[in-house]
C-alpha atoms as a PDB file:
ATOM      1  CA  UNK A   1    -130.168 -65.318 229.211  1.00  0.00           C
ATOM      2  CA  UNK A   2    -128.779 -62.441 227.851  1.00  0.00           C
ATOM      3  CA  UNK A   3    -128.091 -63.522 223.738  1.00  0.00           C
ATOM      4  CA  UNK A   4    -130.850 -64.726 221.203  1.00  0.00           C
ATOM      5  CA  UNK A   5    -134.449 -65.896 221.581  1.00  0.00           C
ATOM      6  CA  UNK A   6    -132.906 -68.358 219.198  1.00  0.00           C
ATOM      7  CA  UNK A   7    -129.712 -69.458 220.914  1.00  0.00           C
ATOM      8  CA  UNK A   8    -130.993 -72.732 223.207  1.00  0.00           C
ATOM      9  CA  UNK A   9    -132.572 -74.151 219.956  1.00  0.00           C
ATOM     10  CA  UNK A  10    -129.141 -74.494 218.037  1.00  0.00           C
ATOM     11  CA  UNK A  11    -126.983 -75.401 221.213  1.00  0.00           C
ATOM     12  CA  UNK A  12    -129.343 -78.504 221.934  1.00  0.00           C
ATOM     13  CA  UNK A  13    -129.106 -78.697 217.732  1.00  0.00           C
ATOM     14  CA  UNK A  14    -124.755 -78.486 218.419  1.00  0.00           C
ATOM     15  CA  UNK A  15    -125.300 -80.467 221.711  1.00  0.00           C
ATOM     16  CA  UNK A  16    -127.433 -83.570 220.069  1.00  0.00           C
ATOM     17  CA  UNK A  17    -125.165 -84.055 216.860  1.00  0.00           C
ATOM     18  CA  UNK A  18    -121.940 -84.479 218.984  1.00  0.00           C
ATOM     19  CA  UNK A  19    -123.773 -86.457 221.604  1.00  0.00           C
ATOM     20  CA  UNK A  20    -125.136 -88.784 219.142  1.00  0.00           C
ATOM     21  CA  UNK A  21    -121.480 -88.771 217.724  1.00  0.00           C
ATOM     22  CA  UNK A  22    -119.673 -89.567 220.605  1.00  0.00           C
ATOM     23  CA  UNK A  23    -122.272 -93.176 220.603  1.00  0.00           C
ATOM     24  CA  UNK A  24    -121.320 -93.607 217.114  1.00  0.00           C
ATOM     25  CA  UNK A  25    -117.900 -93.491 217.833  1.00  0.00           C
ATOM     26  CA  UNK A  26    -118.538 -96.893 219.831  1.00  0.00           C
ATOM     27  CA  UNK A  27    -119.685 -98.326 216.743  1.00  0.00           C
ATOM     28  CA  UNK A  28    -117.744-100.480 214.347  1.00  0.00           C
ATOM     29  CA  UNK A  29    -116.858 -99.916 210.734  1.00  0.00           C
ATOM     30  CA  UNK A  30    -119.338-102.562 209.693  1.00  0.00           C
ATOM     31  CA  UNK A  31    -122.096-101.200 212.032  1.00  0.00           C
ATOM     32  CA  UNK A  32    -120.986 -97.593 210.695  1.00  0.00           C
ATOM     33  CA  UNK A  33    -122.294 -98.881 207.527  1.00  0.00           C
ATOM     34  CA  UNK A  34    -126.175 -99.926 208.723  1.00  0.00           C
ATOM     35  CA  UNK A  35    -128.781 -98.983 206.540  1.00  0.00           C
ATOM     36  CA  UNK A  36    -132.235 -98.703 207.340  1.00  0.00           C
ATOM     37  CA  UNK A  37    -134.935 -98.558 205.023  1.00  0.00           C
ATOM     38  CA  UNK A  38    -136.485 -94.998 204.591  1.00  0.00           C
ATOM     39  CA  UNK A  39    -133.285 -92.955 206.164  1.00  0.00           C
ATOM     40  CA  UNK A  40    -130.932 -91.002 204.268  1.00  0.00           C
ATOM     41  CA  UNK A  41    -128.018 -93.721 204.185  1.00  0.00           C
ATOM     42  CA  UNK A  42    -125.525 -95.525 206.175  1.00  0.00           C
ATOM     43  CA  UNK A  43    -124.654 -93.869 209.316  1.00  0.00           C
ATOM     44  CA  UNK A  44    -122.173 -92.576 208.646  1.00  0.00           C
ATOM     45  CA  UNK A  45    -122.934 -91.264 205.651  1.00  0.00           C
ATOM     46  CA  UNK A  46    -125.991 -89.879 206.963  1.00  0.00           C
ATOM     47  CA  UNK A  47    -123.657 -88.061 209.793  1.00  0.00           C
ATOM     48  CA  UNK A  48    -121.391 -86.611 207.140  1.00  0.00           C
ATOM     49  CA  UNK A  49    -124.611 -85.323 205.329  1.00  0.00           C
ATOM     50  CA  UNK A  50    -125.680 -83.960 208.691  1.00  0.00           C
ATOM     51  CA  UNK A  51    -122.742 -81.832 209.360  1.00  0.00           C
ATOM     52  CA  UNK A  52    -122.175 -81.022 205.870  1.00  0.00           C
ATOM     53  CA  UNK A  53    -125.367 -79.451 205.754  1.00  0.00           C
ATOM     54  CA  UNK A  54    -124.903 -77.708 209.366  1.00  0.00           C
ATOM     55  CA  UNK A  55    -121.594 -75.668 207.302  1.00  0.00           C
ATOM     56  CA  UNK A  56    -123.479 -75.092 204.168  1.00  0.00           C
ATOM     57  CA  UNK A  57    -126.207 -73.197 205.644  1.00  0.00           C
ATOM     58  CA  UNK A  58    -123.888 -71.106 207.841  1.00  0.00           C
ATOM     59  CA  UNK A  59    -121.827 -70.464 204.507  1.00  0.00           C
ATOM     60  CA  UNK A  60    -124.792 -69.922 202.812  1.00  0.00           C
ATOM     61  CA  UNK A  61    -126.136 -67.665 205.521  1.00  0.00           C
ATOM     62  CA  UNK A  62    -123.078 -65.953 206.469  1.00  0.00           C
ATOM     63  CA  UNK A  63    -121.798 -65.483 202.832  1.00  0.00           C
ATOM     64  CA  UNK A  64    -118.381 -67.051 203.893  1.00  0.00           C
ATOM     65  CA  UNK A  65    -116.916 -69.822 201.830  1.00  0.00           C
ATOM     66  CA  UNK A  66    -114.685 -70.508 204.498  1.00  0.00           C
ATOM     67  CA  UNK A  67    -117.624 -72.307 206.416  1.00  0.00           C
ATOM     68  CA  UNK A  68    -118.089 -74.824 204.111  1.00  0.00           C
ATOM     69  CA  UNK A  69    -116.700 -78.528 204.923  1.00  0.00           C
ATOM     70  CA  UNK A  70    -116.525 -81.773 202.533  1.00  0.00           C
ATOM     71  CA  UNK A  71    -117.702 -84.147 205.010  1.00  0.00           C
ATOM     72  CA  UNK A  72    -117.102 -87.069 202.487  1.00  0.00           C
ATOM     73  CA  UNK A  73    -114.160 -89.071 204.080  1.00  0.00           C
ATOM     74  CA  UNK A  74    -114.752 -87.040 207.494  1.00  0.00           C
ATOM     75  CA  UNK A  75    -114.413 -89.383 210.189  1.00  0.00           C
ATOM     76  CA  UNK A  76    -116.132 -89.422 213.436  1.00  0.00           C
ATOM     77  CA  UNK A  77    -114.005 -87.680 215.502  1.00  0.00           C
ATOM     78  CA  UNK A  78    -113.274 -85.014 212.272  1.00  0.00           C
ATOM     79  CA  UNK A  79    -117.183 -84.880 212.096  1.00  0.00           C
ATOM     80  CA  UNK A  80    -117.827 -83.888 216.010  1.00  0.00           C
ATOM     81  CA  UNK A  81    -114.936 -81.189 215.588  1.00  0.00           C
ATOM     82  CA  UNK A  82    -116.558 -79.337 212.302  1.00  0.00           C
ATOM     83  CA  UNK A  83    -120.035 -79.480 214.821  1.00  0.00           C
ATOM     84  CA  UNK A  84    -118.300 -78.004 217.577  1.00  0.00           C
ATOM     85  CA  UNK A  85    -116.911 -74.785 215.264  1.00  0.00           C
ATOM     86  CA  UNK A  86    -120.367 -74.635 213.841  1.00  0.00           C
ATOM     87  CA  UNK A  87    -121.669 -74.203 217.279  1.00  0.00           C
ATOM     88  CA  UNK A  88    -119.007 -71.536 217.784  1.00  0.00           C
ATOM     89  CA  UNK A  89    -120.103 -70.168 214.377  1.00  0.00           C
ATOM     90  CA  UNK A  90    -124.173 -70.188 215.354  1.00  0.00           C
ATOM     91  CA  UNK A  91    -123.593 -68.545 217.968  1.00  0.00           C
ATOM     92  CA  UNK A  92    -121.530 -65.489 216.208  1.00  0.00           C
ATOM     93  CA  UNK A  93    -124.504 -65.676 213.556  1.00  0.00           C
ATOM     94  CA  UNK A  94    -127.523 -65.277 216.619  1.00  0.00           C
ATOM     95  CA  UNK A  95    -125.775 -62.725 217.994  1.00  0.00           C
ATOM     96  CA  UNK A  96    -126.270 -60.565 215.089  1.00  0.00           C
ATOM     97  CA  UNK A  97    -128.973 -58.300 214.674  1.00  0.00           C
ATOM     98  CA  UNK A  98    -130.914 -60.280 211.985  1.00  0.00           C
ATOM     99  CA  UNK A  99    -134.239 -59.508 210.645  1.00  0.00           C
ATOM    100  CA  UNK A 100    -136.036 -62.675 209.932  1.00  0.00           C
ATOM    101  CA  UNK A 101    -137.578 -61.046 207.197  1.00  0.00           C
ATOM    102  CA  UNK A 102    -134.409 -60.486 205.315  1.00  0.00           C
ATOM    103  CA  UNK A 103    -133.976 -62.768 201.901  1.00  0.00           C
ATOM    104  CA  UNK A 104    -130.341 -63.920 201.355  1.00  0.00           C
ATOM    105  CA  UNK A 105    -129.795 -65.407 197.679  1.00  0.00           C
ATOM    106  CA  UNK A 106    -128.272 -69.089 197.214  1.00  0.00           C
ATOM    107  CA  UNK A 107    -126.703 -70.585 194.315  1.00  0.00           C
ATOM    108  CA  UNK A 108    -125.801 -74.090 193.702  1.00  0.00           C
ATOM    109  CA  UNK A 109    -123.662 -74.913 190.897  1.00  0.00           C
ATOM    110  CA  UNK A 110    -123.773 -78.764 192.034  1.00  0.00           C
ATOM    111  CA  UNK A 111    -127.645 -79.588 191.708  1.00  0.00           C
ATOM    112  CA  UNK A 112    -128.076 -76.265 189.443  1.00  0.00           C
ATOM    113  CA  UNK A 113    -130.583 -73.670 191.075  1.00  0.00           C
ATOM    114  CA  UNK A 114    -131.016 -70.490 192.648  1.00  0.00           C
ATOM    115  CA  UNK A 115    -133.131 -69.728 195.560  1.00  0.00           C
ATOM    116  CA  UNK A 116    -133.959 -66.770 197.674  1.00  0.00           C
ATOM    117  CA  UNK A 117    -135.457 -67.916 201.576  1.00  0.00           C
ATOM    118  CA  UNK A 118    -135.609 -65.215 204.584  1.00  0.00           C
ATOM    119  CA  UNK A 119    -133.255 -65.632 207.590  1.00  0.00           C
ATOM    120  CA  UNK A 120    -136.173 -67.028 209.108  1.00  0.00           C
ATOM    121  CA  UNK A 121    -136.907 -69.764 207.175  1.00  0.00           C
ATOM    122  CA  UNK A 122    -133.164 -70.876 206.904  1.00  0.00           C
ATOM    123  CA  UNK A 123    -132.611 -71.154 210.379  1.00  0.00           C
ATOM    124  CA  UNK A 124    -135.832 -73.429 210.902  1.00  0.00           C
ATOM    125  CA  UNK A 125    -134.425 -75.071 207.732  1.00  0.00           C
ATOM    126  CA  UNK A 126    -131.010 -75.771 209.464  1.00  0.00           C
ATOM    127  CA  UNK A 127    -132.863 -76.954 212.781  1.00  0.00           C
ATOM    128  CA  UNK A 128    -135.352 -79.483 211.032  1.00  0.00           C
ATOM    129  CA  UNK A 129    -132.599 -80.788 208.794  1.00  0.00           C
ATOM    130  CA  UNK A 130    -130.908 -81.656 212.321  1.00  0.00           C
ATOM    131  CA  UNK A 131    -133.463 -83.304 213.993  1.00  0.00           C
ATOM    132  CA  UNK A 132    -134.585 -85.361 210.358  1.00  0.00           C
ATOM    133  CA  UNK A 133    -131.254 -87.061 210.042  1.00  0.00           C
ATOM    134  CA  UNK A 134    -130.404 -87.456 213.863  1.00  0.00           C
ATOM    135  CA  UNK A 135    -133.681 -89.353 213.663  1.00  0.00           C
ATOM    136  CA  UNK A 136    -132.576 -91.286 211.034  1.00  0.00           C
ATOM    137  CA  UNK A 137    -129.430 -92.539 212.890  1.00  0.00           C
ATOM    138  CA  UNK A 138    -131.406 -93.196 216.433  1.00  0.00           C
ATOM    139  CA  UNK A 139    -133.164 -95.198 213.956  1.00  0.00           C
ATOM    140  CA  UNK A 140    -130.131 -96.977 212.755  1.00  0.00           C
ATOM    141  CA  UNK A 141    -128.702 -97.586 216.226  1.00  0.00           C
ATOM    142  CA  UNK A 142    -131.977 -99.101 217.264  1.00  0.00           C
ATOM    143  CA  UNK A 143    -132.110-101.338 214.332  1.00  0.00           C
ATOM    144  CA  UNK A 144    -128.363-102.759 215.694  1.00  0.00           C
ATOM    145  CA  UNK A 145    -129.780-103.129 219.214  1.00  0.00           C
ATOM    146  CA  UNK A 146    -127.658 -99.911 220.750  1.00  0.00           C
ATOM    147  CA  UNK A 147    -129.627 -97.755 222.848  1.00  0.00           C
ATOM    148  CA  UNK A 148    -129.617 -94.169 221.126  1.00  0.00           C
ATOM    149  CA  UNK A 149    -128.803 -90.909 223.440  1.00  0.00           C
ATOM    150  CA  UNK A 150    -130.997 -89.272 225.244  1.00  0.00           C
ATOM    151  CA  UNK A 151    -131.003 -86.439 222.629  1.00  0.00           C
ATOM    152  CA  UNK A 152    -134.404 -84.304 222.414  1.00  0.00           C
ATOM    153  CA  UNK A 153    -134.629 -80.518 223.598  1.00  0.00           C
ATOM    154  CA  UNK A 154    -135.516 -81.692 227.181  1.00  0.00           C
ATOM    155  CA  UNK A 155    -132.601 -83.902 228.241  1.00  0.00           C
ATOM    156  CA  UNK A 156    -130.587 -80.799 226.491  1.00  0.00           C
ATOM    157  CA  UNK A 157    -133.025 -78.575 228.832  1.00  0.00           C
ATOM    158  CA  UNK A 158    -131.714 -80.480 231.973  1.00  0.00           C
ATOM    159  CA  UNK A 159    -128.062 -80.936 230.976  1.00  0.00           C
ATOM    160  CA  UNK A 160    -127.613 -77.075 229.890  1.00  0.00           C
ATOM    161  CA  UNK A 161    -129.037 -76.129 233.214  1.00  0.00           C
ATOM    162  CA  UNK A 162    -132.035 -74.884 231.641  1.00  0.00           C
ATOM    163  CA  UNK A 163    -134.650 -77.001 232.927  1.00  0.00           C
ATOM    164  CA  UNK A 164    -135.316 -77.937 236.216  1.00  0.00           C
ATOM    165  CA  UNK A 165    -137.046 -80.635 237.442  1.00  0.00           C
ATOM    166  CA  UNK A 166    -138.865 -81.325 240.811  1.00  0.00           C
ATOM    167  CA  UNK A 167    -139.898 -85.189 241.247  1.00  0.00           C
ATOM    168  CA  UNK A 168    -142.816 -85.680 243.114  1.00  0.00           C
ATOM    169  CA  UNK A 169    -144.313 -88.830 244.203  1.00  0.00           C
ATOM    170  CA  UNK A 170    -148.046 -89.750 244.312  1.00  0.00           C
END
């Protein structure tokens, strides 16, 4: 591999959200709408806060506005096409020469604060907010009997053609 030590982490991060919408898309409006106790909200809401997020740290990161998304009455398949061009958009971002060190300055007028985080701390900020709310729907999908998608870094290992696996019997 020839681009960023960081590059596998946010294509299985790209890889898992539309994966885990293209189950959701077999879903109902009224099983859209499960709740489970402890998660973010329904899930769909939780998928439109999900990819939302996804374009407000690459805005935020990249200092282009034109990143950002309102994800509000996104649907599924409008959802799994923002996380496709953020994909697109990590990628371009990776490829960068960042230093991990370097502090990039956020405002938010909506919740009303400032704060200053290295590149470093962003992009593991981007990856756990992922993972959190993917969680959150498996969670969801479980509680309505659907089997989730096989979604963690190692089925994303063997899929990208990153992993391989030799299996032996005893």
């Amino acid at each position: 591999m020839s681009g960023s030590l960081m590059d596998d982490a946010f294509q299985h991060h790209v890889w898992a959200t539309t994966r885990l919408i293209d189950t959701c898309l077999t879903l109902n409006p009224e099983q859209l709408g499960t709740t489970v106790p402890g998660t973010y909200g329904s899930i769909l809401e939780t998928m439109r806060h999900l990819v939302e997020g996804d374009s407000d740290y690459l805005s935020i990161m990249t200092g282009d506005r034109a990143h950002l998304i309102e994800a509000d009455h996104m649907d599924l398949p409008e959802l799994r096409v923002a996380m496709e061009n953020n994909g697109v958009l990590w990628s371009g971002l990776l490829a960068r020469d960042l230093d991990p060190d370097s502090m990039v300055h956020e405002v938010d007028e909506d919740d009303g604060y400032e704060r200053d985080a290295t590149i470093g701390v962003r992009l593991a900020q981007a990856l756990h907010h992922g993972t959190d709310h993917r969680s959150q729907i498996c969670t969801a999908l479980t509680a309505l009997g659907v089997d989730p998608p096989g979604i963690d870094v190692w089925n994303f290992g063997v899929h990208a053609g990153r992993i391989i696996e030799i299996i032996t019997t005893t």
